[in-house]
N, C-alpha and C. Protein backbone atom coordinates (compact mmCIF):
# COMPACT_ATOMS: atom_id res chain seq x y z
N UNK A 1 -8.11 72.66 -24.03
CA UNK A 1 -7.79 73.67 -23.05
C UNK A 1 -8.91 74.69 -22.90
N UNK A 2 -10.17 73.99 -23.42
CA UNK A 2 -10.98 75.40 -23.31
C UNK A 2 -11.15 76.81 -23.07
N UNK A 3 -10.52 77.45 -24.28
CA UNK A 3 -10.07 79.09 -23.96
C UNK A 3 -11.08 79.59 -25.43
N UNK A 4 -11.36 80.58 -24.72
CA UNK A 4 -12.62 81.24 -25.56
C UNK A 4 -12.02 82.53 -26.11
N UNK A 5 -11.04 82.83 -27.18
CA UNK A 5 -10.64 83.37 -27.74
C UNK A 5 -11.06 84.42 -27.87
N UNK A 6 -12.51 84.18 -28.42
CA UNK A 6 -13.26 85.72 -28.43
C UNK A 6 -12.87 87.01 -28.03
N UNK A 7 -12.82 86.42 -26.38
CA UNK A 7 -13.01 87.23 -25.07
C UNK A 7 -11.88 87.98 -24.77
N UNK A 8 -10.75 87.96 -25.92
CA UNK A 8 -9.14 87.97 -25.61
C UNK A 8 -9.13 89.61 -26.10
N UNK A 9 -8.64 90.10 -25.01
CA UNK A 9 -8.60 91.79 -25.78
C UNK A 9 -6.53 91.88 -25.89
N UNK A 10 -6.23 92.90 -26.48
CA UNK A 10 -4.90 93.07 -26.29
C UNK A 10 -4.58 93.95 -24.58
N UNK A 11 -3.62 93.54 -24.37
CA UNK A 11 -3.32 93.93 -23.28
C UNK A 11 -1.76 94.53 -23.57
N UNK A 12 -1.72 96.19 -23.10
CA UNK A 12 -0.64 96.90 -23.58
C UNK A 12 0.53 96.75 -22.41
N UNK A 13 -0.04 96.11 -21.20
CA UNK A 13 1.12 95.54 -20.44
C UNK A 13 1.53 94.83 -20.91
N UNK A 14 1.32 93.78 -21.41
CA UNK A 14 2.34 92.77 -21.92
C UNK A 14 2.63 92.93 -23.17
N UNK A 15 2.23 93.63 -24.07
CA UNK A 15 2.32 94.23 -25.27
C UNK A 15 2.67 92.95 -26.49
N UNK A 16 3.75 93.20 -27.46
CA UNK A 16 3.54 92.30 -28.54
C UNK A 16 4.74 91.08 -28.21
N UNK A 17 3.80 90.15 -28.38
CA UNK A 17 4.59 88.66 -28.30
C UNK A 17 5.13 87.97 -28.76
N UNK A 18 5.87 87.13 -28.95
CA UNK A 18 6.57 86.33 -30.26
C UNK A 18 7.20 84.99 -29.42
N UNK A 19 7.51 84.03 -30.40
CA UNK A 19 8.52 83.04 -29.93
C UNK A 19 9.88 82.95 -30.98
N UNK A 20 11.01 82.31 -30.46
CA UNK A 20 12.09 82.48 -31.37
C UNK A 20 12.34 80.42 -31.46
N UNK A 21 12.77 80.00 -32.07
CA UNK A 21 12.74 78.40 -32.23
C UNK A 21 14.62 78.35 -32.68
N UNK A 22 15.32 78.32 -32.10
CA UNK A 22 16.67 77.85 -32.21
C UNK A 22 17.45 77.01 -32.31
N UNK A 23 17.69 77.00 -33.59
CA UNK A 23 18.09 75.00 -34.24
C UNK A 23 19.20 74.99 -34.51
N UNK A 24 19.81 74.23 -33.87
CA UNK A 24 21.51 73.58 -34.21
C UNK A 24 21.86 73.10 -35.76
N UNK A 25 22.91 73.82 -35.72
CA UNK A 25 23.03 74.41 -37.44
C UNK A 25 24.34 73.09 -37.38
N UNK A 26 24.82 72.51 -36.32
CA UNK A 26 26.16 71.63 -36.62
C UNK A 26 25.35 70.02 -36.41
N UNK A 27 24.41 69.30 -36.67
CA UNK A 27 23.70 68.45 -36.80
C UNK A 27 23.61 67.91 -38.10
N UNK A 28 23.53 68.64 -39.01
CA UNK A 28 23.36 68.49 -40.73
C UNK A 28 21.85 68.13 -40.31
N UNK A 29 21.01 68.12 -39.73
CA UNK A 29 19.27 68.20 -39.79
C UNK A 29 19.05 68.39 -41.30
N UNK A 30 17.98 67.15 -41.88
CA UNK A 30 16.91 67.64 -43.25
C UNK A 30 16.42 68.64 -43.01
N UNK A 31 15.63 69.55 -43.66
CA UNK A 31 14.77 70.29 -43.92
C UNK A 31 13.58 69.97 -42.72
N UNK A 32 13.48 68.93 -43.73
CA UNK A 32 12.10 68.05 -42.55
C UNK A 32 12.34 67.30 -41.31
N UNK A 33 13.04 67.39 -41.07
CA UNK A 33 13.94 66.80 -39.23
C UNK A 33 13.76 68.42 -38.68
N UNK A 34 14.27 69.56 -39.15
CA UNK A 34 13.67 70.39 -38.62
C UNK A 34 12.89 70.89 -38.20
N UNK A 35 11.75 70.73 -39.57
CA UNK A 35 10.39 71.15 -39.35
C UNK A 35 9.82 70.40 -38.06
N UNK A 36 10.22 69.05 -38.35
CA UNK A 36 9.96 68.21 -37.29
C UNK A 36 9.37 68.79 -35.76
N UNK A 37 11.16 69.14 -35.61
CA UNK A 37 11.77 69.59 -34.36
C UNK A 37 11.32 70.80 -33.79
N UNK A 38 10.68 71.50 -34.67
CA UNK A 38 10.25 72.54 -34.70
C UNK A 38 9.08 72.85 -34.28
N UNK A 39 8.45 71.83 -34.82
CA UNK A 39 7.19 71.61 -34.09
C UNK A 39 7.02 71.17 -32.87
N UNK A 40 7.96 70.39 -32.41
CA UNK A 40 8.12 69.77 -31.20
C UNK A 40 7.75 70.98 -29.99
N UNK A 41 8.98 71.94 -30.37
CA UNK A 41 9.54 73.23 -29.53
C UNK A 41 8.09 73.42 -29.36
N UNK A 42 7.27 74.18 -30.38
CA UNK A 42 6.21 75.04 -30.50
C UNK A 42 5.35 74.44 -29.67
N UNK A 43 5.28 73.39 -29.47
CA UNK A 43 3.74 72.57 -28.99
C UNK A 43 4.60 72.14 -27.61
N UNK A 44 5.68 72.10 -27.29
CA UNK A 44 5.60 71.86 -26.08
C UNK A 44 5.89 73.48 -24.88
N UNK A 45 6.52 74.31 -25.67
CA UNK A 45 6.64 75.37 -25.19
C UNK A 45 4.89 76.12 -25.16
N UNK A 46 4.06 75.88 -25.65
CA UNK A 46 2.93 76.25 -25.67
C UNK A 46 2.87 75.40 -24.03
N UNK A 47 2.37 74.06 -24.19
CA UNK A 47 2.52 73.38 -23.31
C UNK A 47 2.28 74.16 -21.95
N UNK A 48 3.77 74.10 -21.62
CA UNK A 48 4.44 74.91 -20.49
C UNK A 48 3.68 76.08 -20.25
N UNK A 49 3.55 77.20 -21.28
CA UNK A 49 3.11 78.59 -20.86
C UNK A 49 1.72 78.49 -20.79
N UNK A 50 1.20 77.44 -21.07
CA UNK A 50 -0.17 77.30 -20.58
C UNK A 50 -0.90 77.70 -19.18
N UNK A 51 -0.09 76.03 -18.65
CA UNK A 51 0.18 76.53 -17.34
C UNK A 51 0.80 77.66 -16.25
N UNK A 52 1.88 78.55 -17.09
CA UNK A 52 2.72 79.11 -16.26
C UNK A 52 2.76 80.61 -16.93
N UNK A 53 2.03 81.00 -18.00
CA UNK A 53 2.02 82.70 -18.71
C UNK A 53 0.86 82.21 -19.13
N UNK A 54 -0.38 81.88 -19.03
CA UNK A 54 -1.51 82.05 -20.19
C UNK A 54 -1.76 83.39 -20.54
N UNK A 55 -1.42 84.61 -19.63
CA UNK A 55 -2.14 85.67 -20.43
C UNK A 55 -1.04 85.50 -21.70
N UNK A 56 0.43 85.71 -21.29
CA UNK A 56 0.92 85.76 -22.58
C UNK A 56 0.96 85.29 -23.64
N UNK A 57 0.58 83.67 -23.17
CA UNK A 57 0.13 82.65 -24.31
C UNK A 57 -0.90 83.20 -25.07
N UNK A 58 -2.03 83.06 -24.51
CA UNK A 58 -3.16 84.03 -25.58
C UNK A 58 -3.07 85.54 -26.10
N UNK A 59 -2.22 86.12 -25.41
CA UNK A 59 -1.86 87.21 -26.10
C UNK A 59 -0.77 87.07 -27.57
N UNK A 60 -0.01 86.40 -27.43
CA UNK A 60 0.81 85.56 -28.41
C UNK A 60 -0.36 84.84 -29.82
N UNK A 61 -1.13 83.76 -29.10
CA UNK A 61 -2.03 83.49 -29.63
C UNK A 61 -2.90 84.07 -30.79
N UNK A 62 -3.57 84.80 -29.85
CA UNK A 62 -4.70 86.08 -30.95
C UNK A 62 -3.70 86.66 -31.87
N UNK A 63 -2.94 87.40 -31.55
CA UNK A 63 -2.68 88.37 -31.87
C UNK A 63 -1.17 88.22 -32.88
N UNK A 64 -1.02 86.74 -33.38
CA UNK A 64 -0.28 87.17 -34.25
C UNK A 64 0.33 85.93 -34.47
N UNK A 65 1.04 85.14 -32.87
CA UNK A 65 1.95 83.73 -33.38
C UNK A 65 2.83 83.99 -33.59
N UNK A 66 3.65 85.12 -33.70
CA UNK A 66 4.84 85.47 -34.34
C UNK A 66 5.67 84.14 -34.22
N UNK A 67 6.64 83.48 -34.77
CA UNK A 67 7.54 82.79 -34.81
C UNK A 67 8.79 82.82 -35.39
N UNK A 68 10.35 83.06 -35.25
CA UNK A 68 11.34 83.46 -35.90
C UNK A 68 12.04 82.80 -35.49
N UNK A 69 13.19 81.95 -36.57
CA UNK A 69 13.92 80.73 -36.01
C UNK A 69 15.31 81.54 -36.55
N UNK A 70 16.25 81.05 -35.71
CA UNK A 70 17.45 81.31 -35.47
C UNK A 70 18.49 80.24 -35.03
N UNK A 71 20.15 80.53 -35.59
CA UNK A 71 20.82 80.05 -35.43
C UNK A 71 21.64 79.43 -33.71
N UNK A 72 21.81 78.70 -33.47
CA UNK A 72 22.94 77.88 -32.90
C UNK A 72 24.01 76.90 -33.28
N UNK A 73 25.20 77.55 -32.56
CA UNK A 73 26.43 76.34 -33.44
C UNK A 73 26.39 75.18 -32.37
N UNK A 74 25.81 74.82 -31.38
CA UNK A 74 26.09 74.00 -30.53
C UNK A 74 25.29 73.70 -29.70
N UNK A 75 25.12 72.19 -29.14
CA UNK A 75 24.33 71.87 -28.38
C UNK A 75 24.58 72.55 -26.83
N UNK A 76 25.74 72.90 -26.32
CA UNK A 76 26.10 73.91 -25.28
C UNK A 76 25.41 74.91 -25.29
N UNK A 77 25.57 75.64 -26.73
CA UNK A 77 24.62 76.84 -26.75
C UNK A 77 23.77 77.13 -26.66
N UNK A 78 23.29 75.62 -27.25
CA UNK A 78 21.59 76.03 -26.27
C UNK A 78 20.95 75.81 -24.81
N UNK A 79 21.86 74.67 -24.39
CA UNK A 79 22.07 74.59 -22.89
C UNK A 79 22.37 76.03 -22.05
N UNK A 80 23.33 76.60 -22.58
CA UNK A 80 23.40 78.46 -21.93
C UNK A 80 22.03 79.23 -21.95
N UNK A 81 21.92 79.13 -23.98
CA UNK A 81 20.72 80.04 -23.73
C UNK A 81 19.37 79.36 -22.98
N UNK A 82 19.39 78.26 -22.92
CA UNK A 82 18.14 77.34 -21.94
C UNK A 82 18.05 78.00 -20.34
N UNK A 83 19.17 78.15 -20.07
CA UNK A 83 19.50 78.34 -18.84
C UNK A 83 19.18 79.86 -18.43
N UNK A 84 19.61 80.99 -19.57
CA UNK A 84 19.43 82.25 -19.44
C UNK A 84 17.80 82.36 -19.49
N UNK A 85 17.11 81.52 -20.43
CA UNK A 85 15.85 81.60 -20.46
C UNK A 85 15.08 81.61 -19.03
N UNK A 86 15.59 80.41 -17.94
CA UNK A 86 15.04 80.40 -17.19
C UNK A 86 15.37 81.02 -16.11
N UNK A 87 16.47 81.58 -16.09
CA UNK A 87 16.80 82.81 -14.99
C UNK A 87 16.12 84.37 -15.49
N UNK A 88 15.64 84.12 -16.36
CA UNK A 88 14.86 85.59 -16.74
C UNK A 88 13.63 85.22 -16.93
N UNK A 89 12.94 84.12 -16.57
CA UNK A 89 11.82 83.44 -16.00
C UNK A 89 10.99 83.31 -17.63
N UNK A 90 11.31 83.23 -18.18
CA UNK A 90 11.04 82.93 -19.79
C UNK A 90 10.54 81.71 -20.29
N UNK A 91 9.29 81.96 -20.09
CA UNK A 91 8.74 80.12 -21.15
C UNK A 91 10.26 80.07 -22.06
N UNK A 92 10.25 78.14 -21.78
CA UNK A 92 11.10 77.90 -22.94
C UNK A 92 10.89 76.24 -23.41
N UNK A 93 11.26 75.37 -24.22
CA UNK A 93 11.11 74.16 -24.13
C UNK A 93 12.11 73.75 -25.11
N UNK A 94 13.31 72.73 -24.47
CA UNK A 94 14.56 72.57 -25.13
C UNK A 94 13.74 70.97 -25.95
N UNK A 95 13.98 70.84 -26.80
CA UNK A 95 13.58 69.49 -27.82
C UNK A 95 14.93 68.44 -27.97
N UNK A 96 14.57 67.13 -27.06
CA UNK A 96 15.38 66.68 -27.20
C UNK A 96 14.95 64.58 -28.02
N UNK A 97 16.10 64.72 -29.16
CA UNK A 97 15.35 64.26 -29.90
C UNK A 97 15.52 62.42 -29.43
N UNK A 98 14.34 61.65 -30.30
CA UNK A 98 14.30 60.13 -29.28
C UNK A 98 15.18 59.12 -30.19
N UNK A 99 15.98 59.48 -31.14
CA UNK A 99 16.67 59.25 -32.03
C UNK A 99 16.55 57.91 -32.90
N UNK A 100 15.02 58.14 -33.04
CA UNK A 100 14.82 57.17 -34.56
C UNK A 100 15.59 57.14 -35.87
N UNK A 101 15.31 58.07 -36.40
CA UNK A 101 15.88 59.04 -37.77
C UNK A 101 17.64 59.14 -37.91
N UNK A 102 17.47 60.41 -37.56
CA UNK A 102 19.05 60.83 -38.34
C UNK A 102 20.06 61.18 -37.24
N UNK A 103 19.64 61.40 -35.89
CA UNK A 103 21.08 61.51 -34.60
C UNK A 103 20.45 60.93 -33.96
N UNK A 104 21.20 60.83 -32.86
CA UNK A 104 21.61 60.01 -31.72
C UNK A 104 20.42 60.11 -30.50
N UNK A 105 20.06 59.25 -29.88
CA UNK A 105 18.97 59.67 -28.97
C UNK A 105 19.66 60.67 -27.96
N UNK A 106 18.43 61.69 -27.61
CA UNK A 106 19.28 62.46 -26.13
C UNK A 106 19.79 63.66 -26.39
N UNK A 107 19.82 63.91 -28.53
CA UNK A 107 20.22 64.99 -28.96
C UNK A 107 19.50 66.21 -28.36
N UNK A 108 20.11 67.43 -28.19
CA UNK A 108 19.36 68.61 -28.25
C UNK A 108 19.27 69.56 -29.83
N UNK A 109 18.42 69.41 -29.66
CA UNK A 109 18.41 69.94 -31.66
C UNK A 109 17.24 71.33 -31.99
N UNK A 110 16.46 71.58 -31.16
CA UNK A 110 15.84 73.14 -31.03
C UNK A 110 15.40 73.41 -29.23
N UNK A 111 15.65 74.69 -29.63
CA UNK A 111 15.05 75.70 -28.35
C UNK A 111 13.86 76.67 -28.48
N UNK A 112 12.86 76.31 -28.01
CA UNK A 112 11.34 77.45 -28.13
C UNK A 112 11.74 78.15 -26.97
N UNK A 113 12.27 79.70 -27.32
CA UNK A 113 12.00 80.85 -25.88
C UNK A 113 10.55 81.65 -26.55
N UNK A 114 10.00 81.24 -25.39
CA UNK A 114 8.47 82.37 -25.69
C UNK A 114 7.37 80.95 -25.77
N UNK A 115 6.13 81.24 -26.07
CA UNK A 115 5.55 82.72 -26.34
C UNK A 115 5.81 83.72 -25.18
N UNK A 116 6.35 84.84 -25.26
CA UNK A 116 6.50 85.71 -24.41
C UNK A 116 6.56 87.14 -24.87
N UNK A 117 6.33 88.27 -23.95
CA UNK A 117 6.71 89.56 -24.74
C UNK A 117 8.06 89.96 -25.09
N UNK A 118 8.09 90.29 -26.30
CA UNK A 118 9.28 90.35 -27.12
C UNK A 118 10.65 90.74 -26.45
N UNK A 119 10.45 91.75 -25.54
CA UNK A 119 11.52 92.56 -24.93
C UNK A 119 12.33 91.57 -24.12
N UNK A 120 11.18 90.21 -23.55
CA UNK A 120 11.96 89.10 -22.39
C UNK A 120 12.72 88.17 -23.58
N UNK A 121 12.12 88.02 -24.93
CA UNK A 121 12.71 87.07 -25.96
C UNK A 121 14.10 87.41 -26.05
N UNK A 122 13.94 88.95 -26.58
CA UNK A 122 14.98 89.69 -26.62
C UNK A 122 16.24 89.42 -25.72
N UNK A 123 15.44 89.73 -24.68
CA UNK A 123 17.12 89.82 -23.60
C UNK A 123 18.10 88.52 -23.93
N UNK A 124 17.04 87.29 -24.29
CA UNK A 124 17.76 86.09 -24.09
C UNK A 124 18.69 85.67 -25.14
N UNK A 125 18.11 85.99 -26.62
CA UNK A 125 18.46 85.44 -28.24
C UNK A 125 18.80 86.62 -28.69
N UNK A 126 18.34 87.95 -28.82
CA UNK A 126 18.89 89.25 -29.50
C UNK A 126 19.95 89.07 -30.24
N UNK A 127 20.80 88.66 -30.19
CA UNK A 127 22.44 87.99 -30.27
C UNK A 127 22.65 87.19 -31.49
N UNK A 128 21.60 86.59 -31.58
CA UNK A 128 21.46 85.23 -32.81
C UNK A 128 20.70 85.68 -33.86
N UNK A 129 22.04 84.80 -34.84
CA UNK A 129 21.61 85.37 -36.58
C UNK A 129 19.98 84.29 -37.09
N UNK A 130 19.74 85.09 -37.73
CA UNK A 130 18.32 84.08 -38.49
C UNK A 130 19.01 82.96 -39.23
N UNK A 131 18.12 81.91 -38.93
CA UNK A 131 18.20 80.83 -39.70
C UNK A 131 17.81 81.00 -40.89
């Protein structure tokens, strides 16, 4: 993606960034099916805001990566919060899994909202306990 980091100053409009990664706690997921999944979110929600927030992406980027994963009881729930994500115009990327391993193909098993500034994360997840 050729981005020259260097050149990246903070920008107090968009101020401090974070992503939240929201994993379905009623799955019984390993440890490592998570991590998995987790990664999935991160790299495809990057993905997305590439194209569609880069300042925020690289502001996210430089300046920190924040990442904080949190609870969901249900694959609905993340379908809602998916949905709230994108009516508040919020990078997001729902992970849906190809079901080699341990569930079913087609599962939804994490949600990446962000990289974005915290306050838009906020509006969407605020609500949800830490994983």
């Amino acid at each position: 993606d050729d981005v020259d980091y260097s050149s990246v100053e903070y920008d107090e409009e968009i101020g401090d960034c974070k992503q939240v990664l929201i994993i379905r706690t009623d799955l019984g997921m390993t440890k490592g099916k998570i991590i998995a999944q987790c990664c999935h979110a991160t790299l495809g929600a990057r993905q997305k805001a590439l194209s569609t927030n880069k300042k925020e992406l690289l502001q996210w980027e430089v300046f920190g990566a924040a990442k904080i994963t949190l609870k969901a009881n249900s694959e609905a729930e993340l379908f809602e919060l998916r949905d709230k994500a994108k009516k508040e115009g919020v990078v997001n990327y729902l992970v849906l899994d190809a079901g080699h391993t341990q569930i079913p193909s087609g599962s939804a098993t994490v949600l990446a909202i962000g990289p974005a500034p915290k306050a838009k994360v906020d509006a969407v997840a605020k609500h949800l306990k830490l994983y």
